[in-house]
C-alpha atoms as a PDB file:
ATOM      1  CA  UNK A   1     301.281 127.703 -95.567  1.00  0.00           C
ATOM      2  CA  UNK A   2     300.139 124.347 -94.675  1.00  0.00           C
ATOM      3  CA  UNK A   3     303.128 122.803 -93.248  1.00  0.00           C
ATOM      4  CA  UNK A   4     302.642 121.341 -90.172  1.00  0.00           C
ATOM      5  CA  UNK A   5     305.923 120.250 -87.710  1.00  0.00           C
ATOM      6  CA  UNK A   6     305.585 116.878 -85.388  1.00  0.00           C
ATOM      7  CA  UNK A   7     307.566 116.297 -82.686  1.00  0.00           C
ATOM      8  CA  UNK A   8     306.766 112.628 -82.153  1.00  0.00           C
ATOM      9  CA  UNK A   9     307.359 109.541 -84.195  1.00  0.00           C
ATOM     10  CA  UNK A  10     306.573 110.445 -87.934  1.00  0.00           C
ATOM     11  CA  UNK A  11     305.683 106.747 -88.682  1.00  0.00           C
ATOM     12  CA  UNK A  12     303.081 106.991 -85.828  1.00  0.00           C
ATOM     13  CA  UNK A  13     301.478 110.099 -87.807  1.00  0.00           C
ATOM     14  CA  UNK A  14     301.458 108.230 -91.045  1.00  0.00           C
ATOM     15  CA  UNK A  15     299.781 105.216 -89.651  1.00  0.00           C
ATOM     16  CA  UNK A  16     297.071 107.259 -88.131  1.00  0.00           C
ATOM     17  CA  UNK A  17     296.970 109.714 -90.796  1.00  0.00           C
ATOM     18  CA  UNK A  18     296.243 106.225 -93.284  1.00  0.00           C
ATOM     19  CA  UNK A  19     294.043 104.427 -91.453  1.00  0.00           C
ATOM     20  CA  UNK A  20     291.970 107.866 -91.793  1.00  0.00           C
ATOM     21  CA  UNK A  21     292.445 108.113 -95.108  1.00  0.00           C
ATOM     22  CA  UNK A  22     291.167 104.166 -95.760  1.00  0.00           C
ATOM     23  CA  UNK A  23     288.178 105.149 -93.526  1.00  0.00           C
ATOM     24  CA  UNK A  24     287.171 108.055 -95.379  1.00  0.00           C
ATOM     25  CA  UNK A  25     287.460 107.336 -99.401  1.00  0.00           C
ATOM     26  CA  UNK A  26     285.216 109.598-100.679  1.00  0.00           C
ATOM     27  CA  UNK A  27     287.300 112.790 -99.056  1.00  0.00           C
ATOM     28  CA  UNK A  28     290.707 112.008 -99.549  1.00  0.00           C
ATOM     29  CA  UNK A  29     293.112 110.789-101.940  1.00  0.00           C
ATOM     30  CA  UNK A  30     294.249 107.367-101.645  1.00  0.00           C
ATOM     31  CA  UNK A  31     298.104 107.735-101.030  1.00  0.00           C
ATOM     32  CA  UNK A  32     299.550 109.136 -98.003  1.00  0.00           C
ATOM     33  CA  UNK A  33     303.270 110.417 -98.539  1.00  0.00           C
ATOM     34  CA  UNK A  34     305.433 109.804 -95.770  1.00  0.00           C
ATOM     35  CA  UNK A  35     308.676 111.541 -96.400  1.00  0.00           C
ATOM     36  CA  UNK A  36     311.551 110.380 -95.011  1.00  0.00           C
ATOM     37  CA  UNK A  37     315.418 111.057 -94.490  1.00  0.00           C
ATOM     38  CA  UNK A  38     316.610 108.282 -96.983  1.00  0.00           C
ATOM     39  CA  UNK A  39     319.118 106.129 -95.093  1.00  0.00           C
ATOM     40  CA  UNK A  40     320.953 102.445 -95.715  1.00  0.00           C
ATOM     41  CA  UNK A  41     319.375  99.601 -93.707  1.00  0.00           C
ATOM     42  CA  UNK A  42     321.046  96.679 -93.820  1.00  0.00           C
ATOM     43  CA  UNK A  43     321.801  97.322 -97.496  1.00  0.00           C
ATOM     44  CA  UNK A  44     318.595  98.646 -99.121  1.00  0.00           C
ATOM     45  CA  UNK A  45     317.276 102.097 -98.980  1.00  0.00           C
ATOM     46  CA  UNK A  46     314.715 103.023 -96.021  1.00  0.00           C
ATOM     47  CA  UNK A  47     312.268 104.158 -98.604  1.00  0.00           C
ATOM     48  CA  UNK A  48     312.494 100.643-100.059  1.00  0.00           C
ATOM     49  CA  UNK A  49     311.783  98.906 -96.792  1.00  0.00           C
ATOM     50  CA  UNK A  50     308.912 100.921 -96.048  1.00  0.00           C
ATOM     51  CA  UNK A  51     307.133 100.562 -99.563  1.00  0.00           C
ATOM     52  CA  UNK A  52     307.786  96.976 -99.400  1.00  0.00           C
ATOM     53  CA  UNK A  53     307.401  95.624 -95.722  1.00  0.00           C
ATOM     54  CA  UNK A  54     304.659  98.565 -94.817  1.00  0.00           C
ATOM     55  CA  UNK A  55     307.285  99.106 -91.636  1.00  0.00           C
ATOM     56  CA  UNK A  56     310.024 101.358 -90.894  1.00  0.00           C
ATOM     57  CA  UNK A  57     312.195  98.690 -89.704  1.00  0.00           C
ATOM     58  CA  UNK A  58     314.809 101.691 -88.307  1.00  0.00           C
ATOM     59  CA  UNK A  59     313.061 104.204 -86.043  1.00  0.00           C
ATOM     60  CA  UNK A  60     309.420 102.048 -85.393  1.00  0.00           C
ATOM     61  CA  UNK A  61     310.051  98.156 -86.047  1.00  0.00           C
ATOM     62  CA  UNK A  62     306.996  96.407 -85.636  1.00  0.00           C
ATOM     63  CA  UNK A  63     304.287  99.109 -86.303  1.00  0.00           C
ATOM     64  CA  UNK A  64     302.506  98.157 -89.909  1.00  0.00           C
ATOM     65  CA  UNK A  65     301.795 101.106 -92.062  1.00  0.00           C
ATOM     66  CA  UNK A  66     298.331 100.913 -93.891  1.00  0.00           C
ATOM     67  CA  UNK A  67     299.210  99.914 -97.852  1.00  0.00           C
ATOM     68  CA  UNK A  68     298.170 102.949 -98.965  1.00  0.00           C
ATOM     69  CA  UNK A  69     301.612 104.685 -96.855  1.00  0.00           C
ATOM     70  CA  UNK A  70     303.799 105.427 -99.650  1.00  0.00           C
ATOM     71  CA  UNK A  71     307.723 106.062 -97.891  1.00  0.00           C
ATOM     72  CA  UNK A  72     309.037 108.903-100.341  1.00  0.00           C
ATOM     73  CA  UNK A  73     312.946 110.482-100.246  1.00  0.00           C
ATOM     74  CA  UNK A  74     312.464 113.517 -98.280  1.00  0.00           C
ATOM     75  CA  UNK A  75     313.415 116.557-100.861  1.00  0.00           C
ATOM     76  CA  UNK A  76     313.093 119.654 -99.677  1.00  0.00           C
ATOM     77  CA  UNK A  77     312.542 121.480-103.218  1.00  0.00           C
ATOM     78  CA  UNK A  78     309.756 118.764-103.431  1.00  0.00           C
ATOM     79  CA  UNK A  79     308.358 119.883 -99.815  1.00  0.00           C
ATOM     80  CA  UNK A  80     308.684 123.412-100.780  1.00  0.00           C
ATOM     81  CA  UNK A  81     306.342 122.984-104.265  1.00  0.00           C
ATOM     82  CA  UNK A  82     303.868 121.040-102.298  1.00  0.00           C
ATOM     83  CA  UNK A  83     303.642 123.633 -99.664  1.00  0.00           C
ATOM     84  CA  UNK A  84     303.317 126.663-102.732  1.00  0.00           C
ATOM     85  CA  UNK A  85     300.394 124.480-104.149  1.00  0.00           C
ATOM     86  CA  UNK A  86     298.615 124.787-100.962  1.00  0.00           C
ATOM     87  CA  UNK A  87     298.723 120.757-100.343  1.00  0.00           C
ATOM     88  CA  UNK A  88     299.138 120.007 -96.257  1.00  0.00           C
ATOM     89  CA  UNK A  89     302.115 118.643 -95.514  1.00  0.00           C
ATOM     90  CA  UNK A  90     303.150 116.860 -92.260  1.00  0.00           C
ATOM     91  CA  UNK A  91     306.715 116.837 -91.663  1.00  0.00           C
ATOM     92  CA  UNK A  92     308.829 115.432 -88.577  1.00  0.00           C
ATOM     93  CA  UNK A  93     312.916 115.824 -88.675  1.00  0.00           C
ATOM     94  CA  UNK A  94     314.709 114.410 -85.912  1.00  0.00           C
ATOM     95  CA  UNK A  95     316.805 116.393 -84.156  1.00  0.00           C
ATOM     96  CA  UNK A  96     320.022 115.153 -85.857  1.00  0.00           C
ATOM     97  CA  UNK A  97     318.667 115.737 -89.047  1.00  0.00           C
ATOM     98  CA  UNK A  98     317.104 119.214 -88.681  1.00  0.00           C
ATOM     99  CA  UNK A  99     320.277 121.840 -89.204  1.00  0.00           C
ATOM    100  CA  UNK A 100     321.020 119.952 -92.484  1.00  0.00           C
ATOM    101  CA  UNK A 101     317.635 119.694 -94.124  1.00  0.00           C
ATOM    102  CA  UNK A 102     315.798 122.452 -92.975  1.00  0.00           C
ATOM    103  CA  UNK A 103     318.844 125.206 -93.548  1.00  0.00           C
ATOM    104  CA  UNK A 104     317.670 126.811 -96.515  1.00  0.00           C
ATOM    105  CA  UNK A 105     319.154 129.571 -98.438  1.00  0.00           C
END
């Protein structure tokens, strides 16, 4: 399985992991998935904030993302038929959020 844990920043990952990405065309695809725990800021949907402003304005505010960063819901039936299809997967939960999304049955 290609499904790799983090245990620092997952915006930090994403920016490196795009930047990479934008360096390297001709090996990668273009759009880097960054899935996060979708959450209300000040009255618009993380996912929202990130796609629009490049920046997670909650956990990271004032790191850019590269464009090509593309802030998803994170959906753990959607993690789990990414993972089947053999397509690398970089995932980082915070702690408060890892007994609820990662308890599967």
């Amino acid at each position: 399985m290609a499904l790799l844990f983090f245990m620092f920043r997952g915006s930090v990952v994403a920016k490196i992991v795009g930047y990479n990405v934008l360096a390297r065309p001709e090996k990668f695809v273009h759009d880097v998935p960054m899935y996060v725990y979708e959450e209300m800021v000040d009255g618009q949907k993380l996912t929202e904030i990130i796609n629009t402003k490049h920046e997670n304005v909650k956990y990271l505010p004032g790191c850019i993302l590269p464009d090509n960063v593309v802030g998803l819901c994170l959906c753990i039936t959607l993690l789990l038929a990414r993972v089947h299809l053999s397509v690398p997967v970089c995932l980082r939960l915070g702690q408060n959020f890892q007994s609820s999304e990662c308890s599967i049955h």
